[in-house]
Structure formats: structure tokens, C-alpha cells
PDB file of N, CA and C in Angstrom:
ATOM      1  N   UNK A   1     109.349-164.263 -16.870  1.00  0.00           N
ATOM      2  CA  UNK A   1     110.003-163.346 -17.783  1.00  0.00           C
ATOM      3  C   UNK A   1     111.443-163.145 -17.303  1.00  0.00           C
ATOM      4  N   UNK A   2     112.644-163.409 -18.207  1.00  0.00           N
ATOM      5  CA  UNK A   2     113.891-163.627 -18.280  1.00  0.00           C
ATOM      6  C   UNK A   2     114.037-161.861 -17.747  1.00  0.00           C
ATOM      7  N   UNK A   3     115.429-161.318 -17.277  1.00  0.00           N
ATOM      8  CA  UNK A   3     115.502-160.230 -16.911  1.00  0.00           C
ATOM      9  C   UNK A   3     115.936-159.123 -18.539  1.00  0.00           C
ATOM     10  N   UNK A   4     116.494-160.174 -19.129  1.00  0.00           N
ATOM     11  CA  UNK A   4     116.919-158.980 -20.521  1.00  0.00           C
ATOM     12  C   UNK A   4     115.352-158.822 -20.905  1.00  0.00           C
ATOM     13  N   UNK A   5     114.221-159.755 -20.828  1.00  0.00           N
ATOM     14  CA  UNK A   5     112.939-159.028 -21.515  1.00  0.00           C
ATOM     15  C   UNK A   5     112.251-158.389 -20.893  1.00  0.00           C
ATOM     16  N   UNK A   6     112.477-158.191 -19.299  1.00  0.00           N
ATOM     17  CA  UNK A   6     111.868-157.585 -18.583  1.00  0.00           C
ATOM     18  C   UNK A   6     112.193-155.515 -19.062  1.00  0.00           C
ATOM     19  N   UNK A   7     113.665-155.831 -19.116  1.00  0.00           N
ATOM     20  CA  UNK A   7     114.600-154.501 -19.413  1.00  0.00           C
ATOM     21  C   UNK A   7     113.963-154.126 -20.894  1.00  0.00           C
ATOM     22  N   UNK A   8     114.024-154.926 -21.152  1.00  0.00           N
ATOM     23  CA  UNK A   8     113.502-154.701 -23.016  1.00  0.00           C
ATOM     24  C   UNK A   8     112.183-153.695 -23.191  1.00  0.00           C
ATOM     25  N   UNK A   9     111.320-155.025 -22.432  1.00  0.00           N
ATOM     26  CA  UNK A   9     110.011-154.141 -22.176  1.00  0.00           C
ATOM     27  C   UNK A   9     109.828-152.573 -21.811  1.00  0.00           C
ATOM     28  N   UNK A  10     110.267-152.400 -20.698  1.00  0.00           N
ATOM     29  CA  UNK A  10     110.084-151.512 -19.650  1.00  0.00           C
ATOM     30  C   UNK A  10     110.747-150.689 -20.482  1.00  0.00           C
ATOM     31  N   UNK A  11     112.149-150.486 -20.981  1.00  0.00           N
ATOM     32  CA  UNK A  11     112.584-149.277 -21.831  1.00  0.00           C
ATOM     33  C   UNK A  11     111.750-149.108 -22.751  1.00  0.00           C
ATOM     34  N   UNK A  12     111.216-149.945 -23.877  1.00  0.00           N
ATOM     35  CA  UNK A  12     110.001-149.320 -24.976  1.00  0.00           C
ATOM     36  C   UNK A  12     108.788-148.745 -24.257  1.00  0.00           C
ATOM     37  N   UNK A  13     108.520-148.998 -23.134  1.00  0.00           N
ATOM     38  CA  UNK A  13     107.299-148.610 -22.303  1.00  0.00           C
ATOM     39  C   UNK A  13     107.539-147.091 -22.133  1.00  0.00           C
ATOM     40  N   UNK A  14     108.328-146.975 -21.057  1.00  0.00           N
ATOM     41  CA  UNK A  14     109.173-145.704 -20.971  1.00  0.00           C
ATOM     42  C   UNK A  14     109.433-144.710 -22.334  1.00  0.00           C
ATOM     43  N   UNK A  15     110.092-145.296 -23.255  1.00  0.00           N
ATOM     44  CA  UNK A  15     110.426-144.548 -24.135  1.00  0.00           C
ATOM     45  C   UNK A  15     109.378-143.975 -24.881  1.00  0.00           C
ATOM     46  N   UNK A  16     108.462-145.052 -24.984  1.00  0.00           N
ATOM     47  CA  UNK A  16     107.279-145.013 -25.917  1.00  0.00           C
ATOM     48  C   UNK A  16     106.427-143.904 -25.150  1.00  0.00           C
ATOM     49  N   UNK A  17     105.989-143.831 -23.586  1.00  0.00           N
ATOM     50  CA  UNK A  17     105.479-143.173 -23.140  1.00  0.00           C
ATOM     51  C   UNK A  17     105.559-141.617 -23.175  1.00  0.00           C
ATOM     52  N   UNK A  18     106.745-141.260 -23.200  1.00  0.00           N
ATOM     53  CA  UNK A  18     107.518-139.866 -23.615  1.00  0.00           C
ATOM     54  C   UNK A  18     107.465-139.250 -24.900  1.00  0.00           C
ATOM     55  N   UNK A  19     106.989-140.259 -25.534  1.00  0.00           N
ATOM     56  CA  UNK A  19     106.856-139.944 -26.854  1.00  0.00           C
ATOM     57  C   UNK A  19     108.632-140.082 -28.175  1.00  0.00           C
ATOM     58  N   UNK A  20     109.431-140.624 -27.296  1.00  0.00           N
ATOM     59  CA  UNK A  20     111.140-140.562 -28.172  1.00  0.00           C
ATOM     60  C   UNK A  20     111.058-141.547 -28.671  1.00  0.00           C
ATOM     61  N   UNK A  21     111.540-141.249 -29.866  1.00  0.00           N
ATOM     62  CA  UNK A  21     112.014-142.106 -31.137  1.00  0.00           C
ATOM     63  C   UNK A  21     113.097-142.999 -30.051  1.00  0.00           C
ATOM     64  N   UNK A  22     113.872-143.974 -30.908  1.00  0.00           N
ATOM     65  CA  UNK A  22     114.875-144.855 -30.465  1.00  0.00           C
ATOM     66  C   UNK A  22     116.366-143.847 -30.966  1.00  0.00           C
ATOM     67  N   UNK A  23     116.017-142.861 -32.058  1.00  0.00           N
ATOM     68  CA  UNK A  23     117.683-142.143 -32.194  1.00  0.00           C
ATOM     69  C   UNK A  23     117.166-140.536 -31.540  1.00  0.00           C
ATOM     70  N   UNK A  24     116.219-140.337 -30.862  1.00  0.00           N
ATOM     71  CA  UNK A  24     116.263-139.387 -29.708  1.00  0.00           C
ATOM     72  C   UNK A  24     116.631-139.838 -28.651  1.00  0.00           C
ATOM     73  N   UNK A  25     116.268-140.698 -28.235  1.00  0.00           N
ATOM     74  CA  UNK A  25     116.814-141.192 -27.339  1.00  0.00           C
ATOM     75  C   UNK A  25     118.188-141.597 -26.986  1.00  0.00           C
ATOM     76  N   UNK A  26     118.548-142.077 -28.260  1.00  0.00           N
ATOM     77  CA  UNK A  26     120.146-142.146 -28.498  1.00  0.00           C
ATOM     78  C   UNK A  26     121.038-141.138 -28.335  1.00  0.00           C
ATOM     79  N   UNK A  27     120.735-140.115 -29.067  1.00  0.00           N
ATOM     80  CA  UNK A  27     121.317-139.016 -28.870  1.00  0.00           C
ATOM     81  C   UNK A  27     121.512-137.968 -27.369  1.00  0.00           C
ATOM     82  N   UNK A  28     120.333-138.207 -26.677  1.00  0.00           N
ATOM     83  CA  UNK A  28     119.784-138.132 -25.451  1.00  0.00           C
ATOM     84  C   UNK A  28     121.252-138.551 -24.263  1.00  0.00           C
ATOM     85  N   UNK A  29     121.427-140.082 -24.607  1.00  0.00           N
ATOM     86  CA  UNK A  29     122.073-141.091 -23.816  1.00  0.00           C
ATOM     87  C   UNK A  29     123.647-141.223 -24.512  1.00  0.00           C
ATOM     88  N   UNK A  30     123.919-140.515 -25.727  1.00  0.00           N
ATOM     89  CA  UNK A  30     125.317-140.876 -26.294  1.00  0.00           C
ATOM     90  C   UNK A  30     125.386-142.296 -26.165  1.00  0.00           C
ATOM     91  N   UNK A  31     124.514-143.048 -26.945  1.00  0.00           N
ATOM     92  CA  UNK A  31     124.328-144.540 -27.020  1.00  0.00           C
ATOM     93  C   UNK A  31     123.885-144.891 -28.625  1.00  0.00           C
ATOM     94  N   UNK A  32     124.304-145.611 -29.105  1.00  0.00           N
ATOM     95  CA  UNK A  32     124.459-145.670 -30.822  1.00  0.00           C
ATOM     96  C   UNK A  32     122.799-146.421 -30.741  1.00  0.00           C
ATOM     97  N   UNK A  33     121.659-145.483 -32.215  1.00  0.00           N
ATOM     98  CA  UNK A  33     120.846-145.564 -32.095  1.00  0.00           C
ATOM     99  C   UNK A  33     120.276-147.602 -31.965  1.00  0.00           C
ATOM    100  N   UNK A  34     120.911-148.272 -33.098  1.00  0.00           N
ATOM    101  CA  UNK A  34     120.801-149.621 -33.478  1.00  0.00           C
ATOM    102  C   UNK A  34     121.019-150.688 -31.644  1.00  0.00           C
ATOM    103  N   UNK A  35     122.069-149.665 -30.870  1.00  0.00           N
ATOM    104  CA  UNK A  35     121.924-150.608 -29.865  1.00  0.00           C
ATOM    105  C   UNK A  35     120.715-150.512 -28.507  1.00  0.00           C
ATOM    106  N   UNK A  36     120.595-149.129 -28.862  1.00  0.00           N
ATOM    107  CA  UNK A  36     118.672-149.490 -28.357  1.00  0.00           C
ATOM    108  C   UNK A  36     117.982-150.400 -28.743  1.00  0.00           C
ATOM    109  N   UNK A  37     117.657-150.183 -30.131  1.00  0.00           N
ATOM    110  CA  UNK A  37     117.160-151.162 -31.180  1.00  0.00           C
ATOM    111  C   UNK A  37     117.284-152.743 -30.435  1.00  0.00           C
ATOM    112  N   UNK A  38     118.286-152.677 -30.130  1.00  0.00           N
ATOM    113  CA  UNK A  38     119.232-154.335 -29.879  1.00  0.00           C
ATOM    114  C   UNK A  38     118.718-154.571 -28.312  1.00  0.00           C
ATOM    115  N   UNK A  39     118.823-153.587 -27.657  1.00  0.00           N
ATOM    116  CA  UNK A  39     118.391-154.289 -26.022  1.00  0.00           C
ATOM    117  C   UNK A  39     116.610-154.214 -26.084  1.00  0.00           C
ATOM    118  N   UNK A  40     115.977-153.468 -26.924  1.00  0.00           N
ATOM    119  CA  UNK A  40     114.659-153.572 -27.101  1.00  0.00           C
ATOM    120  C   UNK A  40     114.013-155.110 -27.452  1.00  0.00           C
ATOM    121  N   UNK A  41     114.824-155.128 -28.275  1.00  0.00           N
ATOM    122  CA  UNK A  41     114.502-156.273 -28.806  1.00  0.00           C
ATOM    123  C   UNK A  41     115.011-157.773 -28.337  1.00  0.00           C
ATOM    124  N   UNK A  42     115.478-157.237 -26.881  1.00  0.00           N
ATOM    125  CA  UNK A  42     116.136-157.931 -25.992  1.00  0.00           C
ATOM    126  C   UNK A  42     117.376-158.987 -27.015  1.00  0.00           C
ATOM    127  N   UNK A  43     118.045-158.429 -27.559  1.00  0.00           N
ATOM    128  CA  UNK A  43     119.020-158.979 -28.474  1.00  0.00           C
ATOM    129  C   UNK A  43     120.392-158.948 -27.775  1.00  0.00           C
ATOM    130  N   UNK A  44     120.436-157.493 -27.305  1.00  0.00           N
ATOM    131  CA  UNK A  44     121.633-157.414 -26.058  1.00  0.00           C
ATOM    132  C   UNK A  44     121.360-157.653 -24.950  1.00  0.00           C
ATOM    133  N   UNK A  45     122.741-157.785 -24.215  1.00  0.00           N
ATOM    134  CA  UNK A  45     122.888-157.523 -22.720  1.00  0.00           C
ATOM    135  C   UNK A  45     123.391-156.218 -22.451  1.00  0.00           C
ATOM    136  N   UNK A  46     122.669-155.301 -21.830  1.00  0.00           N
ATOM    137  CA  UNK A  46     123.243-153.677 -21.669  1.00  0.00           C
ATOM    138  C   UNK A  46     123.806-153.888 -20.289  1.00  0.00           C
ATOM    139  N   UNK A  47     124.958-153.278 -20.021  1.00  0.00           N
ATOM    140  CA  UNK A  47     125.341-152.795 -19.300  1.00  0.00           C
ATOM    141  C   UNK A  47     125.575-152.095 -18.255  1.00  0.00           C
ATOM    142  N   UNK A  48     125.114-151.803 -16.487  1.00  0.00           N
ATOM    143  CA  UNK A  48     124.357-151.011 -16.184  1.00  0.00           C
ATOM    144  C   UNK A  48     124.911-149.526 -16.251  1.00  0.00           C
ATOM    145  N   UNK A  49     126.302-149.658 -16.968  1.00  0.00           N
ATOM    146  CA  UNK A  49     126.608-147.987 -17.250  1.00  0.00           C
ATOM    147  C   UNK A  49     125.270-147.657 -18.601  1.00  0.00           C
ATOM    148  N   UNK A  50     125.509-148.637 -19.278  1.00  0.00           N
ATOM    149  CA  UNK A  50     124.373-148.107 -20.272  1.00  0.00           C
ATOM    150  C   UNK A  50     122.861-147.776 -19.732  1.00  0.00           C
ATOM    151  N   UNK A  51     122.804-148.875 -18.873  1.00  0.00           N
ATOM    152  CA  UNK A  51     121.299-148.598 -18.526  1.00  0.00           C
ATOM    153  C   UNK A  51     121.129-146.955 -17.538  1.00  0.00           C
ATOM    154  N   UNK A  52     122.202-146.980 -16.680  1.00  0.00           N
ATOM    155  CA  UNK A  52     122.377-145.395 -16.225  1.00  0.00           C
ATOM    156  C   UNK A  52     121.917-144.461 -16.894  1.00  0.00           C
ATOM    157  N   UNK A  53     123.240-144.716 -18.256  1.00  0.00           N
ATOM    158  CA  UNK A  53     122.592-143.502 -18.988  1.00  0.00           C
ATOM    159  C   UNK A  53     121.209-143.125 -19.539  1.00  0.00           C
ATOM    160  N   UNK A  54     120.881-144.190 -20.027  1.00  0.00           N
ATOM    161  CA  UNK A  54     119.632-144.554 -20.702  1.00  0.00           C
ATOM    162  C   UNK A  54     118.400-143.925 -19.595  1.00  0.00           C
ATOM    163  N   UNK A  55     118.737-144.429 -18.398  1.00  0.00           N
ATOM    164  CA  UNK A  55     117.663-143.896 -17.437  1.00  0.00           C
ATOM    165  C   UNK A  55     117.810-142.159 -16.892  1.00  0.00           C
ATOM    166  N   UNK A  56     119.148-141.772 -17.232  1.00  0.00           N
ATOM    167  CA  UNK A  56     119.542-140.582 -16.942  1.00  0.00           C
ATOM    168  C   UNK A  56     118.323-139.576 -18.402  1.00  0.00           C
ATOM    169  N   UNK A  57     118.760-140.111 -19.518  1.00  0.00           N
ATOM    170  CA  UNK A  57     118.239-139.209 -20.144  1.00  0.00           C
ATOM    171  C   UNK A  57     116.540-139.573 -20.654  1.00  0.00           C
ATOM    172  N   UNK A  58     115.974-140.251 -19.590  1.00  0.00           N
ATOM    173  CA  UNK A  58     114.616-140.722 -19.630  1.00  0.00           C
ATOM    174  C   UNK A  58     114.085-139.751 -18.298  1.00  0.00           C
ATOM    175  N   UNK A  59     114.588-139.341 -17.631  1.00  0.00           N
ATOM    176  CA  UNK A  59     114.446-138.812 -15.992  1.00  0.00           C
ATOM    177  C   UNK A  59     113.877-139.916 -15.623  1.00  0.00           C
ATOM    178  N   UNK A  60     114.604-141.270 -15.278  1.00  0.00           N
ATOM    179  CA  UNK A  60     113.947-142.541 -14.401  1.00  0.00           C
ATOM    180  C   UNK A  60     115.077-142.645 -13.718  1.00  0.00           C
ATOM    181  N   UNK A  61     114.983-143.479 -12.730  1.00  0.00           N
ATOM    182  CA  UNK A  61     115.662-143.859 -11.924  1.00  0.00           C
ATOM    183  C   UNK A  61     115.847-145.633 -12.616  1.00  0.00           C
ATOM    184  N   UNK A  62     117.093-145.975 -12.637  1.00  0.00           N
ATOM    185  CA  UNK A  62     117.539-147.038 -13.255  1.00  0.00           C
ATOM    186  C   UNK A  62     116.555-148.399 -12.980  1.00  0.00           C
ATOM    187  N   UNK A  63     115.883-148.726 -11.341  1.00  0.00           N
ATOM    188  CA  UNK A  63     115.592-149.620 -10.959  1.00  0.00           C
ATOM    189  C   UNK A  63     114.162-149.650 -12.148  1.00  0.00           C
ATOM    190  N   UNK A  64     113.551-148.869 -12.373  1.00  0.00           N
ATOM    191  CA  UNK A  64     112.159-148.972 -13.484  1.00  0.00           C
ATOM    192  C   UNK A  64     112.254-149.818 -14.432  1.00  0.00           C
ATOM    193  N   UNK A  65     113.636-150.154 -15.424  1.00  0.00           N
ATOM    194  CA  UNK A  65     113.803-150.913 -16.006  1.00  0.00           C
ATOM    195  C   UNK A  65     113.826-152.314 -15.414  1.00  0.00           C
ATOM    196  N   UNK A  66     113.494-152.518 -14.256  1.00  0.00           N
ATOM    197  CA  UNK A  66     113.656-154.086 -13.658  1.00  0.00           C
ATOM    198  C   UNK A  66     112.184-154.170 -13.268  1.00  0.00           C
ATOM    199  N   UNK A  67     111.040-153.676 -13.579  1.00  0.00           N
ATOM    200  CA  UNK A  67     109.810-153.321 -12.665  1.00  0.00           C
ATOM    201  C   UNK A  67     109.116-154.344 -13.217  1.00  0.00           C
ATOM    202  N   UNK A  68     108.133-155.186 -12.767  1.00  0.00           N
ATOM    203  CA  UNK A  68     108.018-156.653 -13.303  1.00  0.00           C
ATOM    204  C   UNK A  68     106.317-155.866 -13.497  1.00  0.00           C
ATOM    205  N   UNK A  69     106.063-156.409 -14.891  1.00  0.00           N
ATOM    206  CA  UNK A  69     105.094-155.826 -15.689  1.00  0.00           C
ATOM    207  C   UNK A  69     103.841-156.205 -15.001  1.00  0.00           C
ATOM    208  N   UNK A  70     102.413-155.790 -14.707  1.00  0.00           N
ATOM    209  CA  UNK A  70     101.316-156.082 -14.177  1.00  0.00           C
ATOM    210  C   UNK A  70     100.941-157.124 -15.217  1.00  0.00           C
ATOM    211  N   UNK A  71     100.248-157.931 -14.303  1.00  0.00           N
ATOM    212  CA  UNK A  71      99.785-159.658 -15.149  1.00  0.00           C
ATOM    213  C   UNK A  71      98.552-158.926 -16.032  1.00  0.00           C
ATOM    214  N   UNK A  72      98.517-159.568 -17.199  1.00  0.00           N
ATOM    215  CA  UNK A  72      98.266-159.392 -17.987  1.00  0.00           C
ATOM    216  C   UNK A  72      98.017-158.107 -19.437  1.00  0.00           C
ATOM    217  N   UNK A  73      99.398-157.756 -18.889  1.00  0.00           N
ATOM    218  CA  UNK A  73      99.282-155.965 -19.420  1.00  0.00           C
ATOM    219  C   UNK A  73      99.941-156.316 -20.986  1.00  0.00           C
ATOM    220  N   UNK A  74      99.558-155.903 -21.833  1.00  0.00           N
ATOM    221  CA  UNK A  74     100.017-156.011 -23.345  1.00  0.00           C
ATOM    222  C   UNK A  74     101.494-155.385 -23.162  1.00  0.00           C
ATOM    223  N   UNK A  75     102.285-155.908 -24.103  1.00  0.00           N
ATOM    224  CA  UNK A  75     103.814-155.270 -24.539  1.00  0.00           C
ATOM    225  C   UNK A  75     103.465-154.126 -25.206  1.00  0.00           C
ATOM    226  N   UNK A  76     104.566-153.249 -24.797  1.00  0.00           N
ATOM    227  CA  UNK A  76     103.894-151.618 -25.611  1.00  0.00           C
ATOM    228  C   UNK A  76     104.071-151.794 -26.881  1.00  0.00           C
ATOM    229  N   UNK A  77     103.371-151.171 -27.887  1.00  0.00           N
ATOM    230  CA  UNK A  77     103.596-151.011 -29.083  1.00  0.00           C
ATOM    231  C   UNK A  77     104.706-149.591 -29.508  1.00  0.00           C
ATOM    232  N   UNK A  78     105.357-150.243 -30.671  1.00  0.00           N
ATOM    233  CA  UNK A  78     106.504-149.496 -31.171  1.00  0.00           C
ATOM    234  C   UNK A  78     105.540-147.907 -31.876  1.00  0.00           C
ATOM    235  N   UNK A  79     106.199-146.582 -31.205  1.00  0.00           N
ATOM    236  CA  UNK A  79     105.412-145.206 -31.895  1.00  0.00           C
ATOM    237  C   UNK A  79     105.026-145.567 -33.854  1.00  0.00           C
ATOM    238  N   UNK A  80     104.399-144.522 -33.580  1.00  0.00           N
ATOM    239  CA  UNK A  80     104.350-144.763 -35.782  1.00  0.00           C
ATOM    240  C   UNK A  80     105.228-144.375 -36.235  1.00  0.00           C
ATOM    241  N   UNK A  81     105.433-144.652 -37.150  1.00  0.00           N
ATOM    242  CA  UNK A  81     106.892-143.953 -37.963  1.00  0.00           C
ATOM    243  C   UNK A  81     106.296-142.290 -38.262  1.00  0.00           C
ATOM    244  N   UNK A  82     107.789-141.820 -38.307  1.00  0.00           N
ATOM    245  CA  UNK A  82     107.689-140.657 -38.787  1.00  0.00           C
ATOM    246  C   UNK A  82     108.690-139.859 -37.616  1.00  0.00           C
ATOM    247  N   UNK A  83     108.643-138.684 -37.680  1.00  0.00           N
ATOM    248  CA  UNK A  83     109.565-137.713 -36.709  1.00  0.00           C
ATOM    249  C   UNK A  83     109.007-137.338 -35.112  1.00  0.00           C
ATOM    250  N   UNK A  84     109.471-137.845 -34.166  1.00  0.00           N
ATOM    251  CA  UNK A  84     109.128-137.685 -32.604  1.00  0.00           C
ATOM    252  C   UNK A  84     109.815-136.300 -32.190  1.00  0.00           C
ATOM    253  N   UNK A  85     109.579-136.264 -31.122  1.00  0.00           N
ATOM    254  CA  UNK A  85     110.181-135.184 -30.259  1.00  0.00           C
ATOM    255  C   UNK A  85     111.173-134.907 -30.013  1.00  0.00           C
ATOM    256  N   UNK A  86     111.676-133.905 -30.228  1.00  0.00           N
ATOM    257  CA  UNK A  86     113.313-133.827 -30.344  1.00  0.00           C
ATOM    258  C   UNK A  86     113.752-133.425 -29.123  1.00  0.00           C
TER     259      UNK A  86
END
């Protein structure tokens, strides 16, 4: 696993776990909601000021996003639609 899908992963894991939408989270991180969207979907390369923030307003410590997934663990699934936790 390439390191942008490792990052990809691990933030929907995280995020998903907390229960935050992708534009709570945004708002959270002062990070435009679509470019979550974009490193989720391992589409970008984030930045590690971005990933800072991103981990700042997750309460993680940045290195979690590099945490190499247990063998054979499913990719998290995206929350249901509708309104998360503000």
C-alpha cells in the first residue's frame, strides 16, 4: 500500500470513527470541504501542514495517518448520509 492510500485510509477511519462528516471536519481544520474529499480518495497529495491540521482537529497525533492497516482489515465505510456531529 502506496503512502497517499495508506493516509487516505486512516483519515476516513479516524474520521469515520468520531462520527464527522467530511465538511465538519473541514470546518474543524479550516481545510476546504472537497479537498478532504480529494486526499480520501487518495486523489491528492496533502501536505503535512494540512495533515497537522487535520490531525489537530481530530485530537490525533499526525503519525496515525501513516499507521499501516492490520492484514486483512476491510477499508472503512463512508458514514450514511444525512447530518453528523457538529
Amino acid at each position: 500500500m502506496k503512502g497517499r492510500e495508506r493516509i487516505a485510509r486512516n483519515l476516513r477511519r479516524i474520521r469515520t470513527d468520531q462520527g464527522l462528516s467530511q465538511e465538519s471536519l473541514a470546518v474543524d481544520a479550516d481545510v476546504d470541504r472537497s479537498y478532504i474529499s480529494g486526499i480520501e480518495n487518495a486523489g491528492f497529495n496533502a501536505t503535512i501542514d494540512i495533515l497537522d491540521r487535520l490531525a489537530a482537529a481530530l485530537g490525533v497525533d499526525v503519525a496515525e495517518f501513516l499507521m499501516k492497516p492490520k492484514a486483512g482489515s476491510a477499508a472503512p465505510k463512508p458514514l450514511s448520509p444525512g447530518r453528523k456531529r457538529t
